[in-house]
Protein backbone atom coordinates (compact mmCIF):
# COMPACT_ATOMS: atom_id res chain seq x y z
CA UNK A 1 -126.07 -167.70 -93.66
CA UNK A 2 -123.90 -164.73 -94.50
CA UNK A 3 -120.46 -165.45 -93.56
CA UNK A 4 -119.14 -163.75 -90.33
CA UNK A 5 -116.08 -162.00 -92.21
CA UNK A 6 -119.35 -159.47 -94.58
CA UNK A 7 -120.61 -158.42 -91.03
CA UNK A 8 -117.22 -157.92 -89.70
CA UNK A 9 -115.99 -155.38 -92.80
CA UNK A 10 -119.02 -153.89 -93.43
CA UNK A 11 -119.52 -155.44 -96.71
CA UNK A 12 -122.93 -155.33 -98.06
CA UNK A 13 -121.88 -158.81 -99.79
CA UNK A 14 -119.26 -161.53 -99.81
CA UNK A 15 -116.21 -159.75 -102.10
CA UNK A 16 -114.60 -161.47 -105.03
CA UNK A 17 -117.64 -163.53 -106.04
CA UNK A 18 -117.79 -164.06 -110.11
CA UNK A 19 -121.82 -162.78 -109.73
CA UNK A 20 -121.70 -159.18 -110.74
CA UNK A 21 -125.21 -157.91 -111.45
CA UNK A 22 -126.57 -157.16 -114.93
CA UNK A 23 -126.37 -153.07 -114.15
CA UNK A 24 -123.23 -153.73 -112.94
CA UNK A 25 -121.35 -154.80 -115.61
CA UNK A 26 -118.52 -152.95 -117.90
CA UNK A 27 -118.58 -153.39 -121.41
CA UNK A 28 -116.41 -152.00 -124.06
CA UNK A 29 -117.27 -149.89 -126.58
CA UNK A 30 -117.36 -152.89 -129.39
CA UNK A 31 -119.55 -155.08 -126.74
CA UNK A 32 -121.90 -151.41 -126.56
CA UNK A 33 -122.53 -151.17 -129.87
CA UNK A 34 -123.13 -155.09 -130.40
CA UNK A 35 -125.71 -155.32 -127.63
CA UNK A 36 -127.42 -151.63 -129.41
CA UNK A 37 -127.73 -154.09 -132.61
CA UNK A 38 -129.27 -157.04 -130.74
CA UNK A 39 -131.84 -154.04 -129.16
CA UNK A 40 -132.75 -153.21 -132.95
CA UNK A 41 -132.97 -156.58 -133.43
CA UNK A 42 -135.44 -157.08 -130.60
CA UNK A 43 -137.19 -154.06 -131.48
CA UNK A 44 -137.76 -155.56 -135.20
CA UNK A 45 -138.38 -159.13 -134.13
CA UNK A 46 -135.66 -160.50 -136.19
CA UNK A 47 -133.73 -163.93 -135.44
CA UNK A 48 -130.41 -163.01 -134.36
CA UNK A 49 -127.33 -165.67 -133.67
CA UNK A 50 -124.44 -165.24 -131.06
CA UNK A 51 -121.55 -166.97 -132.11
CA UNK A 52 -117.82 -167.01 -130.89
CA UNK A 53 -115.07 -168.80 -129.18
CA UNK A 54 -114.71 -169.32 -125.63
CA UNK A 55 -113.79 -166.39 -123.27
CA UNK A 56 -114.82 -163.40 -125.97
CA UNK A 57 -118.17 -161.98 -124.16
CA UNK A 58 -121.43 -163.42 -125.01
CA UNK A 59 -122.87 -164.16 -122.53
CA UNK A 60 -121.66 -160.18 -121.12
CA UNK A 61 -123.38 -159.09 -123.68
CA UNK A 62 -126.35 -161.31 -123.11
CA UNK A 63 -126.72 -159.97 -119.98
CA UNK A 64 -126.23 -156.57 -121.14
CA UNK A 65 -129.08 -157.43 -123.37
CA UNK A 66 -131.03 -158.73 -120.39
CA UNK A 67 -130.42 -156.09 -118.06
CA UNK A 68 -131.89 -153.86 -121.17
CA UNK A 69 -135.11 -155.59 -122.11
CA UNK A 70 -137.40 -153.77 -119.63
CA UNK A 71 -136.59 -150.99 -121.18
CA UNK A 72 -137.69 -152.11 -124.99
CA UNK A 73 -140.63 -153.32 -123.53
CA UNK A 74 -141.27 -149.42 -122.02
CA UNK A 75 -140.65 -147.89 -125.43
């Protein structure tokens, strides 16, 4: 049930939710070029690790990487 306050606004959604769609995201230019080397990667059937404290980005750039894979498949 979509909560009376979407309708009311106009909002296509309910605001502020932590869900942001893989097309949507933002990623910095070091996250860009990481997520270009997991395409190679992908492309070359290598094993590839992600690694890295809490709170730095990989699962962004996982879904970067998701949001991408159509794509490898096409080419």
């Amino acid at each position: 049930m979509t909560p009376a306050y979407v309708t009311h606004f106009g909002f296509s959604e309910a605001p502020f939710s932590k869900e942001i769609a893989d097309a949507d995201l933002w990623l910095p230019a070091s996250k860009t070029s990481l997520v270009e080397e997991l395409c190679e990667a992908v492309r070359e059937r290598q094993s590839v690790m992600l690694v890295g404290e809490p709170g730095v980005g990989k699962t962004c750039v996982l879904r970067a990487l998701r949001h991408r894979l159509p794509l490898l498949r096409q080419g």
